[in-house]
C-alpha atoms as a PDB file:
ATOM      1  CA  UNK A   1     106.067-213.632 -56.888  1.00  0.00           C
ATOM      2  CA  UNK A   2     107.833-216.014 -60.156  1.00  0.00           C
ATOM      3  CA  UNK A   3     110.217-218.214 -60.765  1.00  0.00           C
ATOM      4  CA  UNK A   4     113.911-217.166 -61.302  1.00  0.00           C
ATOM      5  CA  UNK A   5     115.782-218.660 -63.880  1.00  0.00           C
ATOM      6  CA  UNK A   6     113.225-221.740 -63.205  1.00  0.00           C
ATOM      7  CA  UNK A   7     114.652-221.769 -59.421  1.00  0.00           C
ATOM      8  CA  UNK A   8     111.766-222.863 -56.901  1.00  0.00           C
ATOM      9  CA  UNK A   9     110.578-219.886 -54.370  1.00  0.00           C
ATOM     10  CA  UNK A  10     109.092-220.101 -50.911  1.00  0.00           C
ATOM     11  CA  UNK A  11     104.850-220.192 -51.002  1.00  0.00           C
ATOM     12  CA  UNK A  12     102.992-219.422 -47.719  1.00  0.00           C
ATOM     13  CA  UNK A  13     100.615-222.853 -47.010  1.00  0.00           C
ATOM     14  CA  UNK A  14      97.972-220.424 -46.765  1.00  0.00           C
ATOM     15  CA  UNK A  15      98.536-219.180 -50.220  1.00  0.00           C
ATOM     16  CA  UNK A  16      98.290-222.650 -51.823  1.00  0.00           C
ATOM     17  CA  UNK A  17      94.949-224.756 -53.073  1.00  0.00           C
ATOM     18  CA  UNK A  18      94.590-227.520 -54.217  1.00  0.00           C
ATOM     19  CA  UNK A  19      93.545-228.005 -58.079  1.00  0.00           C
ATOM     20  CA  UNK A  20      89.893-227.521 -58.231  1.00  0.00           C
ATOM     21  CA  UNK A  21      88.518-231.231 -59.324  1.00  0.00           C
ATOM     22  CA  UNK A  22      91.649-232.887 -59.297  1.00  0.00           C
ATOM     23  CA  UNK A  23      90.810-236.658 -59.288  1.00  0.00           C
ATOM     24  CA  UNK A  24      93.614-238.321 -57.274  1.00  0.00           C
ATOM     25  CA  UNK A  25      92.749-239.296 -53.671  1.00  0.00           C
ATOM     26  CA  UNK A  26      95.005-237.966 -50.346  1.00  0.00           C
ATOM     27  CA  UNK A  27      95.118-240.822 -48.043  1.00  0.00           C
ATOM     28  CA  UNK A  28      96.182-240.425 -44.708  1.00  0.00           C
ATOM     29  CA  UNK A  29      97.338-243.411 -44.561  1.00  0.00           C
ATOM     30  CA  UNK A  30     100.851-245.528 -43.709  1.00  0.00           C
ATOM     31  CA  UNK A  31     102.886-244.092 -46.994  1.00  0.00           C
ATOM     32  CA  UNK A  32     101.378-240.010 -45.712  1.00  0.00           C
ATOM     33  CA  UNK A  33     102.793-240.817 -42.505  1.00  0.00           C
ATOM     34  CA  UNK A  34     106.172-241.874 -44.029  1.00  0.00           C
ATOM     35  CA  UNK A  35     105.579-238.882 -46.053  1.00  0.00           C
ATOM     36  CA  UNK A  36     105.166-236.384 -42.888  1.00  0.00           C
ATOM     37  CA  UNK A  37     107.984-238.088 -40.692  1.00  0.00           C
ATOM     38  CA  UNK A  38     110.339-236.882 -44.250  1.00  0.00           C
ATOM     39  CA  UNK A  39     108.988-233.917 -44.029  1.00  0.00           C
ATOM     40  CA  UNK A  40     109.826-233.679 -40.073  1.00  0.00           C
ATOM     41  CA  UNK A  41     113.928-234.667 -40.924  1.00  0.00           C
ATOM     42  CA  UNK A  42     114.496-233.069 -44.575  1.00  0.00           C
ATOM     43  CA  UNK A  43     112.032-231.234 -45.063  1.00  0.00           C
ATOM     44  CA  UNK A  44     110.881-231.063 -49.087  1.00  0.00           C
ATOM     45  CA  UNK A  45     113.126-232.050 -51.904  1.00  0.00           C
ATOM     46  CA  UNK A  46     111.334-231.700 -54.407  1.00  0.00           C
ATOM     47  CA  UNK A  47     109.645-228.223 -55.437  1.00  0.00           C
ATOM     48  CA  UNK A  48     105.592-228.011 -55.795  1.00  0.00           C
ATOM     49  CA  UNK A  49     104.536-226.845 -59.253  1.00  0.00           C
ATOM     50  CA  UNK A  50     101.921-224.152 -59.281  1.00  0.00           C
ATOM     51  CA  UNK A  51     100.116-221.543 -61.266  1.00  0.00           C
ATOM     52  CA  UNK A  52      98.721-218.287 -60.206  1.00  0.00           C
ATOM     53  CA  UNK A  53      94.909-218.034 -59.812  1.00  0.00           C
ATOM     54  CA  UNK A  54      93.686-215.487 -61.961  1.00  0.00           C
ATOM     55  CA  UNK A  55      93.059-211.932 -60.212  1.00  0.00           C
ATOM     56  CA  UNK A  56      94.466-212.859 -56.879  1.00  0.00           C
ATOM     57  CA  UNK A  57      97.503-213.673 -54.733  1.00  0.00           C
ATOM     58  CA  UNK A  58      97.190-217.797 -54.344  1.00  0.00           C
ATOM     59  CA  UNK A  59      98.201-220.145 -56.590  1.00  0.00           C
ATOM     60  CA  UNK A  60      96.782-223.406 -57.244  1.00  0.00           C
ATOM     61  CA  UNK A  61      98.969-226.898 -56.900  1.00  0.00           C
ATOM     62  CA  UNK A  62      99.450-228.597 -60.337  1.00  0.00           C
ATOM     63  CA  UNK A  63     101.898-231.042 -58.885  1.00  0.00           C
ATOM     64  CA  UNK A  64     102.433-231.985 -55.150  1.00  0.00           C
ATOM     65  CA  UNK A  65      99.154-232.371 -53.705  1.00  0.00           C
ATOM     66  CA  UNK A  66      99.877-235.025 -51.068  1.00  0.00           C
ATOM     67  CA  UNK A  67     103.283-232.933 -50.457  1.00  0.00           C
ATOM     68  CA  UNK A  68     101.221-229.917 -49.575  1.00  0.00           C
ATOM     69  CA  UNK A  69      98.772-232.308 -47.499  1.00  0.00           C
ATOM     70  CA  UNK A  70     101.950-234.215 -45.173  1.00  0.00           C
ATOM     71  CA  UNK A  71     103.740-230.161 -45.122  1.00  0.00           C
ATOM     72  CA  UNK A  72     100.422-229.216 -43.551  1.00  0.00           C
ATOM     73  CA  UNK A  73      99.954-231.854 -41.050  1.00  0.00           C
ATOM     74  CA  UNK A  74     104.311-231.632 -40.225  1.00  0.00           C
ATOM     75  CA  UNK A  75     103.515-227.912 -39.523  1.00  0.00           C
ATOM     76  CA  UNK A  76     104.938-226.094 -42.447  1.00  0.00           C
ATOM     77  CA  UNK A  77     104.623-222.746 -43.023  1.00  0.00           C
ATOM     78  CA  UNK A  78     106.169-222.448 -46.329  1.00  0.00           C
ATOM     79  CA  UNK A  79     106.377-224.252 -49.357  1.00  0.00           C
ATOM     80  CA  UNK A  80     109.291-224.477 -52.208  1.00  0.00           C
ATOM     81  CA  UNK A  81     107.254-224.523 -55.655  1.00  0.00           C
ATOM     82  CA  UNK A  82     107.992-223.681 -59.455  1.00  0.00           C
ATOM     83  CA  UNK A  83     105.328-221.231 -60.595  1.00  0.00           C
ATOM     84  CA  UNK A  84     103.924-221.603 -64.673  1.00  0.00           C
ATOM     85  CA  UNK A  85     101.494-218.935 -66.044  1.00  0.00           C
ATOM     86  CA  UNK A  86      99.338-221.712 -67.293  1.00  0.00           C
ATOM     87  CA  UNK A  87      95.768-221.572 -68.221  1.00  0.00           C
ATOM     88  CA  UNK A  88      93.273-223.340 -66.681  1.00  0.00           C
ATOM     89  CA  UNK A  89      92.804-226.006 -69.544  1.00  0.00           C
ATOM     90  CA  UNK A  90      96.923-226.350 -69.893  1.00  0.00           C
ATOM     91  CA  UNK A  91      97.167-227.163 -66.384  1.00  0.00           C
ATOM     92  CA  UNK A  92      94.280-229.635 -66.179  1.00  0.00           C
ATOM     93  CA  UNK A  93      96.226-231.814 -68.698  1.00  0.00           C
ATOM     94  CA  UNK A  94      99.593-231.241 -66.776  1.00  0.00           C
ATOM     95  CA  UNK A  95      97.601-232.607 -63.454  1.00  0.00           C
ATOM     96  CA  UNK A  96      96.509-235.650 -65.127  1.00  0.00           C
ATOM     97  CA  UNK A  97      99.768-236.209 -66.793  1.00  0.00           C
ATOM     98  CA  UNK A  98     101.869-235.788 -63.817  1.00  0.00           C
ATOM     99  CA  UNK A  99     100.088-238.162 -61.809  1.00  0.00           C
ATOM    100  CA  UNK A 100      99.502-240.912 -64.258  1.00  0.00           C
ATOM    101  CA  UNK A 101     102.708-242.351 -64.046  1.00  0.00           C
ATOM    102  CA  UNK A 102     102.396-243.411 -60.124  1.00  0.00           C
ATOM    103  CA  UNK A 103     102.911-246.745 -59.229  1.00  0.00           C
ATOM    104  CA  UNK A 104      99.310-246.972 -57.381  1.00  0.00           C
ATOM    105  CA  UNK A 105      96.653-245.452 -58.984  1.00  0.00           C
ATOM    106  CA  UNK A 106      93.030-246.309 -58.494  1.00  0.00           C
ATOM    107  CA  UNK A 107      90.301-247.106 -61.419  1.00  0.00           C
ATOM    108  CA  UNK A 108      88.566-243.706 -60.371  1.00  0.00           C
ATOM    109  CA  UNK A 109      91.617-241.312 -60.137  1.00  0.00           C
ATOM    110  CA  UNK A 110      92.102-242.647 -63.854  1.00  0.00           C
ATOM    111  CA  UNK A 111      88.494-242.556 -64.753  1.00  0.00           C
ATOM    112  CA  UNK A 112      88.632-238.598 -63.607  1.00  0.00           C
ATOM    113  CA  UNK A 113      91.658-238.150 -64.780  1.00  0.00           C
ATOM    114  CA  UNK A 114      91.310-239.313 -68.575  1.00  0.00           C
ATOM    115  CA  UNK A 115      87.986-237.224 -68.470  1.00  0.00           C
ATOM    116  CA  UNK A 116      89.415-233.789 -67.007  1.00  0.00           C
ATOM    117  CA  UNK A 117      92.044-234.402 -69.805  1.00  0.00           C
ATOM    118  CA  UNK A 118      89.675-234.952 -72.046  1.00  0.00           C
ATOM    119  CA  UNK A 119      87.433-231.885 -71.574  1.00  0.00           C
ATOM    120  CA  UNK A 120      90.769-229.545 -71.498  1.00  0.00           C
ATOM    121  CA  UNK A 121      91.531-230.726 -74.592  1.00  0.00           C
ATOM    122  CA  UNK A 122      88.327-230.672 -76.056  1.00  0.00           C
ATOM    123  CA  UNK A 123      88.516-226.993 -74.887  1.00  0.00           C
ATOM    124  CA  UNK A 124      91.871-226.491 -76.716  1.00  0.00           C
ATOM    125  CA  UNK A 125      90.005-227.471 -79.949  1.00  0.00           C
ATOM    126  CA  UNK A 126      92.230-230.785 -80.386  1.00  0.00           C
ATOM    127  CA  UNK A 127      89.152-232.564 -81.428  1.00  0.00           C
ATOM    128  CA  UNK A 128      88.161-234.228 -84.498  1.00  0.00           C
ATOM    129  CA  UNK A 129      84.449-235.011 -85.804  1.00  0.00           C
ATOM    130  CA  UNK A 130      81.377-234.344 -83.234  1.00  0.00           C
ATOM    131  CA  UNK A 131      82.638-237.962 -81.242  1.00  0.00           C
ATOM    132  CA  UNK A 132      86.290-236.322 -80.486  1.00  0.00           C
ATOM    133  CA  UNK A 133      88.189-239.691 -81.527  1.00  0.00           C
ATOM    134  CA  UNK A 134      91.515-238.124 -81.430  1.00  0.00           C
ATOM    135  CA  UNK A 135      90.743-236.587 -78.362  1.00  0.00           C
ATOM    136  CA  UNK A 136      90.503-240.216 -76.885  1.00  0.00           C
ATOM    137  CA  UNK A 137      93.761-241.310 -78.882  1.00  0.00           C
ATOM    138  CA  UNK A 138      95.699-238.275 -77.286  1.00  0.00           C
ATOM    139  CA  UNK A 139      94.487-238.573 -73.687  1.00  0.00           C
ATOM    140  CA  UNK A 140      96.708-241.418 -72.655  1.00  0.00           C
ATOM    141  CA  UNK A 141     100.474-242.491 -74.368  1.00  0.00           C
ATOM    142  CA  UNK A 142      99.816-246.229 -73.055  1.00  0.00           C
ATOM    143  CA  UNK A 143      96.276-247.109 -73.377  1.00  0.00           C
ATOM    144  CA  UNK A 144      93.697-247.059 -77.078  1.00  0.00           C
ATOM    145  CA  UNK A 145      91.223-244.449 -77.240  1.00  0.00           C
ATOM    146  CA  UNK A 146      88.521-247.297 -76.660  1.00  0.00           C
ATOM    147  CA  UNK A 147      90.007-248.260 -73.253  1.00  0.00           C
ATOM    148  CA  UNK A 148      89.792-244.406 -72.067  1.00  0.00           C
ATOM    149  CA  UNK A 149      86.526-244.397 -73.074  1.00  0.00           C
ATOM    150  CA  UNK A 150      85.553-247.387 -71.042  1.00  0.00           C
ATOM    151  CA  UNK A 151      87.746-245.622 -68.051  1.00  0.00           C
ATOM    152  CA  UNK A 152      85.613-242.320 -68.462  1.00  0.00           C
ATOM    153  CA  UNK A 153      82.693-244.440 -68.130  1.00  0.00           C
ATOM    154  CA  UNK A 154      83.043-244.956 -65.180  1.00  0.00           C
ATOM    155  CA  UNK A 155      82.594-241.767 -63.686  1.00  0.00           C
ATOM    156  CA  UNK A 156      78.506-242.208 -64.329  1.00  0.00           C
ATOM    157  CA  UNK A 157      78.615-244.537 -61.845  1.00  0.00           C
ATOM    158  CA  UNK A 158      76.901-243.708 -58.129  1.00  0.00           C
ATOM    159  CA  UNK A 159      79.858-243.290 -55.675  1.00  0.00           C
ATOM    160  CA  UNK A 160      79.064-246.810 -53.975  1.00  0.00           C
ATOM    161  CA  UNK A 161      79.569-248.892 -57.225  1.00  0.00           C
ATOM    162  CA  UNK A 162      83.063-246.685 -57.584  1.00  0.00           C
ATOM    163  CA  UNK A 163      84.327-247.668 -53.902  1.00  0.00           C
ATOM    164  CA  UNK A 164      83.772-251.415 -55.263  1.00  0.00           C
ATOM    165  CA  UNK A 165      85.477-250.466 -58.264  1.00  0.00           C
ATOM    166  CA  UNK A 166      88.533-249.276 -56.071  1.00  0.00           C
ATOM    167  CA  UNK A 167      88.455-252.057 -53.618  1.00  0.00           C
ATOM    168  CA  UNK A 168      88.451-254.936 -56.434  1.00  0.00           C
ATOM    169  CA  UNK A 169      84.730-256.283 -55.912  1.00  0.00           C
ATOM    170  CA  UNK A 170      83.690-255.569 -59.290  1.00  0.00           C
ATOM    171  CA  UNK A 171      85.816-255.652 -62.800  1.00  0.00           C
ATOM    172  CA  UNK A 172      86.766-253.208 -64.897  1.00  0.00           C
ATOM    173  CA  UNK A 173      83.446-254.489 -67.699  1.00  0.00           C
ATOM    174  CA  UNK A 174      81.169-254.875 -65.175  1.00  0.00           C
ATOM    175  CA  UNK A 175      81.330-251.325 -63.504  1.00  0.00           C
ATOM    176  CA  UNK A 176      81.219-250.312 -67.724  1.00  0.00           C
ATOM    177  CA  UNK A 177      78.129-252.088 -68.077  1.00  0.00           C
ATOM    178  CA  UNK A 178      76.525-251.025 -65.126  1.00  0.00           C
ATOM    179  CA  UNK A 179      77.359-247.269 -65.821  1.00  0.00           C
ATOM    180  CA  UNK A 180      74.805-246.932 -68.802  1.00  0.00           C
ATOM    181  CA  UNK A 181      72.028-247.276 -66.187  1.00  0.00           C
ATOM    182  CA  UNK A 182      70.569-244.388 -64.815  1.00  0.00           C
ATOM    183  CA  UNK A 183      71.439-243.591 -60.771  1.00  0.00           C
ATOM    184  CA  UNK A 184      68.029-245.041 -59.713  1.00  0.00           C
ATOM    185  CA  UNK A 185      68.668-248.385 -61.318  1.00  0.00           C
ATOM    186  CA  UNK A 186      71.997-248.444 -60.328  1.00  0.00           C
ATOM    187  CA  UNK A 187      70.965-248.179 -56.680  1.00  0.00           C
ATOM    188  CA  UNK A 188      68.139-250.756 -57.293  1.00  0.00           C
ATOM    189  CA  UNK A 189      71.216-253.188 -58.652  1.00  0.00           C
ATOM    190  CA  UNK A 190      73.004-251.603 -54.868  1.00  0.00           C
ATOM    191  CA  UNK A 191      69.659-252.715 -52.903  1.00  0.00           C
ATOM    192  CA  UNK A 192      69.741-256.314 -54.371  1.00  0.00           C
ATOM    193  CA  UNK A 193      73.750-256.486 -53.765  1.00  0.00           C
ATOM    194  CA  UNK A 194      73.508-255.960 -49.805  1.00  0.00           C
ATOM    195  CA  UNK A 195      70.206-257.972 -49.499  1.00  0.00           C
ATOM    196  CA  UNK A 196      72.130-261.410 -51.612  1.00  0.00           C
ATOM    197  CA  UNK A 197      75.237-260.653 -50.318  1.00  0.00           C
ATOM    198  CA  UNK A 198      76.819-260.540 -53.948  1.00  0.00           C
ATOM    199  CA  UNK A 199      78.779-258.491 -56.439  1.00  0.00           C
ATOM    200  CA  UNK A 200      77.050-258.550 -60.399  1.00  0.00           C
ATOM    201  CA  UNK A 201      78.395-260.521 -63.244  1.00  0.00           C
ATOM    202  CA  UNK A 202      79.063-259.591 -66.075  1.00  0.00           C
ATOM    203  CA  UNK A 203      76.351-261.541 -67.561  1.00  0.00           C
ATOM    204  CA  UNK A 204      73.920-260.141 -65.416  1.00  0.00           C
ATOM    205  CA  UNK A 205      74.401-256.586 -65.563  1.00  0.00           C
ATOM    206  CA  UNK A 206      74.791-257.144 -69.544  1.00  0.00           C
ATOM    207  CA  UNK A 207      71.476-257.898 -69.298  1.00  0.00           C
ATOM    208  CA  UNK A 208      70.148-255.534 -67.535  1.00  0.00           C
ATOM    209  CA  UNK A 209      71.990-252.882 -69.817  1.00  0.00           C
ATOM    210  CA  UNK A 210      70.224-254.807 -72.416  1.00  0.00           C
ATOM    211  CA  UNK A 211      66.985-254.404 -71.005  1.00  0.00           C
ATOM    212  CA  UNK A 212      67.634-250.501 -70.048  1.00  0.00           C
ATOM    213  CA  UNK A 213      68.091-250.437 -74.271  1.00  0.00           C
ATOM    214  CA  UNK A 214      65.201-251.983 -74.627  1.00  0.00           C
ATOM    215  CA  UNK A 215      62.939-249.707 -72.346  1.00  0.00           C
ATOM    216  CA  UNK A 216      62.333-252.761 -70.092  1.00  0.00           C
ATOM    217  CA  UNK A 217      64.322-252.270 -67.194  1.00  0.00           C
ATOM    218  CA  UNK A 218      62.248-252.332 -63.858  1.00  0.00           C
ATOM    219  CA  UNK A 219      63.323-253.015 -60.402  1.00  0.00           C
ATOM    220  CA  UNK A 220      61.702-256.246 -60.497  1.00  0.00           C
ATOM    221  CA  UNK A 221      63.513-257.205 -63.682  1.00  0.00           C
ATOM    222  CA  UNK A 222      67.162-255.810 -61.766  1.00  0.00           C
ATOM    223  CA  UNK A 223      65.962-257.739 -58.903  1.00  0.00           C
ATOM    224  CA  UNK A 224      64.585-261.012 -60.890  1.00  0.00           C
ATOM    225  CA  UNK A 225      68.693-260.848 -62.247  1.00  0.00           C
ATOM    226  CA  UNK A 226      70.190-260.475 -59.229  1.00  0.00           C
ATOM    227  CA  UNK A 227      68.560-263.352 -57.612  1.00  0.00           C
ATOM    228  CA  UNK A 228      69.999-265.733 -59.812  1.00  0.00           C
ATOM    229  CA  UNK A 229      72.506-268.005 -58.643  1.00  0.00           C
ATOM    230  CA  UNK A 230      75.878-267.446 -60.575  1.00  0.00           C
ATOM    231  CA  UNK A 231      77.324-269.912 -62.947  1.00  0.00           C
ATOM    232  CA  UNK A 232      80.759-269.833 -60.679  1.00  0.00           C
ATOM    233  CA  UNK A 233      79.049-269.338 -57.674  1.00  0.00           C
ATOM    234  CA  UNK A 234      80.908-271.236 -54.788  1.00  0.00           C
ATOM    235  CA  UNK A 235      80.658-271.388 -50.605  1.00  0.00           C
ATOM    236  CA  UNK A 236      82.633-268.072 -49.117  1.00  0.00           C
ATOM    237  CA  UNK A 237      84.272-267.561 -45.677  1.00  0.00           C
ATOM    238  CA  UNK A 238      84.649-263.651 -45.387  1.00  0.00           C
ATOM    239  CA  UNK A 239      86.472-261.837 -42.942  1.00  0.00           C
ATOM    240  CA  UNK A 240      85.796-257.630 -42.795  1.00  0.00           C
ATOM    241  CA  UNK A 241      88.505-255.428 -44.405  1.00  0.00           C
ATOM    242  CA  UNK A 242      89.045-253.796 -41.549  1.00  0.00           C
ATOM    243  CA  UNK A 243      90.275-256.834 -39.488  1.00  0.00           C
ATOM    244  CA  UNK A 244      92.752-257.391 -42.557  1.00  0.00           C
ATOM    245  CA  UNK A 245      93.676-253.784 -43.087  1.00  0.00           C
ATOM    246  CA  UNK A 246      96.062-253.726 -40.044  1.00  0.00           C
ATOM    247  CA  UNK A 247      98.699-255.921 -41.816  1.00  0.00           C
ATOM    248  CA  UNK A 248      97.902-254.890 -44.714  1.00  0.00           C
ATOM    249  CA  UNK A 249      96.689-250.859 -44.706  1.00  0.00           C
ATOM    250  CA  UNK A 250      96.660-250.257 -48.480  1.00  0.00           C
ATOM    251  CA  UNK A 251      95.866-253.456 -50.278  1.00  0.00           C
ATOM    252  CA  UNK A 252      92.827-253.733 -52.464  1.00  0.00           C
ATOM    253  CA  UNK A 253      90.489-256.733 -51.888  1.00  0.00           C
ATOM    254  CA  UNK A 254      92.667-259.023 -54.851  1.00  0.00           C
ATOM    255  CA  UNK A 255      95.983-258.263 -52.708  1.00  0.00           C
ATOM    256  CA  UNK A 256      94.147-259.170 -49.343  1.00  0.00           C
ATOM    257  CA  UNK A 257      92.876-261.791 -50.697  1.00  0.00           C
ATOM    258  CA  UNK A 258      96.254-263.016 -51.707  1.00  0.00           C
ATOM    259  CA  UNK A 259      97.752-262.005 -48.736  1.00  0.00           C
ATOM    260  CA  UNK A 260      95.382-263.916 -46.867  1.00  0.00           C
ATOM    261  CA  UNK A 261      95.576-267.028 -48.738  1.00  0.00           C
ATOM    262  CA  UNK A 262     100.148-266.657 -48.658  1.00  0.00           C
ATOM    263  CA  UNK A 263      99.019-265.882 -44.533  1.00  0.00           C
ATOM    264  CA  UNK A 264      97.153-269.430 -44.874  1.00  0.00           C
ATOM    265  CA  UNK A 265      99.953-271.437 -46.538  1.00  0.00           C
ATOM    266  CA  UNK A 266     102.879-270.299 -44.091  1.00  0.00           C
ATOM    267  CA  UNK A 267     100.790-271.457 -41.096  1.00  0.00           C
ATOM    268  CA  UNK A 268      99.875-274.720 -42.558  1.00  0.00           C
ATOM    269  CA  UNK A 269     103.741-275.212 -43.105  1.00  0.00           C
ATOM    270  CA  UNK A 270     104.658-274.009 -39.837  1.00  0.00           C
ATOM    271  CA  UNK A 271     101.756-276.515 -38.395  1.00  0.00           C
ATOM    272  CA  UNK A 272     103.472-279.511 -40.373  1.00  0.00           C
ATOM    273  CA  UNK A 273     107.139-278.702 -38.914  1.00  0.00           C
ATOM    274  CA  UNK A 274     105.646-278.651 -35.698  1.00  0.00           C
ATOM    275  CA  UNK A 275     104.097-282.179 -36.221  1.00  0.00           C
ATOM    276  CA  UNK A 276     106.885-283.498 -37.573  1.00  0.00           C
ATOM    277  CA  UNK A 277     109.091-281.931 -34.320  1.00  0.00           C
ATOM    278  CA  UNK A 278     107.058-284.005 -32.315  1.00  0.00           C
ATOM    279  CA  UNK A 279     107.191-287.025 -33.631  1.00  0.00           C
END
């Protein structure tokens, strides 16, 4: 089965797989279910693109993995897609570069993006010097080569210090500095998070990367650090996720939080027209 004259043919669902390590997330969430009911009316505009998996009949998606996701759950049988006889190191770098441009994407689908990119092109030989600097430079059109090499950094993080990265607990430096420590100490930092109720500074996990350096890292030093009281440390009222996610189902915790606080300010304007009403 190929293209002709670049024109999209019909791919059984059960012929198609997704790319193996892709990094970007399907969510079945409010925008897959807008997604699905599309899918229900029109059906799908917009053609897959694959590429045939070596020595037998599937093909695996480059572009169009939620689309293959909602066509599964609305029932379809068949799937319009553009076939490319790509390698598997050219189509790793047309993943990432097909999905960077979305609107949404999360700190981890770029951290694991930038690095599958990376390692494709390291395979391709478009390296230079034992470091691969241009490598770095040639991963992203819009970011330095020392921001994608904070991004990949990320991915030595344990999977509960990437969630927090997602859901806007902890920065961008912080999750940097707390991926030089090895998994151990990074749950230790975990332990003392749930038992104070707190995210790390900056500062603080600084430190402790410091220490790590220095060969002086213990969990009594992580937990001698984590017991401090912050410098902007101030009185919290927090209300679980969940109770906010019905309003708002894909917000991080920065746009709950704002949406929470805009939530606030409309009510105490609606309570002062009231007063005023009944004076």
């Amino acid at each position: 089965m190929k293209n002709t004259r670049n024109q999209p043919v019909n791919i059984p669902v059960s012929k198609l797989r997704p790319f193996e390590g892709h990094p970007y997330k399907v969510k079945d969430d409010e925008e897959m279910d807008t997604l699905i009911a599309s899918i229900h009316t029109v059906g799908i505009l917009s053609p897959l693109i694959v590429r045939p998996i070596e020595s037998t009949e599937e093909y695996e998606v480059i572009s169009g993995h939620r689309r293959l996701h909602a066509a599964v759950k609305a029932g379809i049988t068949e799937i319009p897609a553009l076939i490319y006889a790509l390698d598997r190191d050219s189509a790793a770098i047309a993943v990432v570069d097909s999905n960077l441009h979305r609107e949404h994407i999360l700190p981890s689908e770029k951290a694991f993006a930038y690095k599958l990119k990376m390692e494709a092109m390291k395979h391709q030989g478009i390296t230079c010097g034992q470091v691969g600097h241009k490598s770095r430079d040639d991963v992203s059109d819009t970011e330095s080569g020392r921001t994608v090499q904070r991004y990949i950094r990320l991915t030595y993080l344990i999977p509960e210090f990437i969630d927090k990265m997602d859901n806007g607990e902890i920065a961008l430096s912080v999750g940097v500095e707390l991926s030089f420590l090895d998994e151990q100490s990074q749950y230790d930092v975990l332990e003392q998070c749930e038992i104070n109720d707190c995210t790390p500074s900056y500062s603080q996990v600084w430190r402790m990367h410091k220490a790590d350096r220095e060969g002086l890292l213990t969990k009594s030093c992580i937990e001698g650090i984590m017991c401090e009281e912050k410098a902007n440390q101030r009185e919290m009222f927090k209300v679980p996720m969940e109770r906010i996610r019905k309003y708002v189902p894909n917000a991080n915790a920065k746009q709950a939080e704002d949406f929470v606080l805009k939530a606030c300010e409309h009510y105490r304007r609606y309570l002062l027209r009231q007063r005023d009403r009944e004076r």
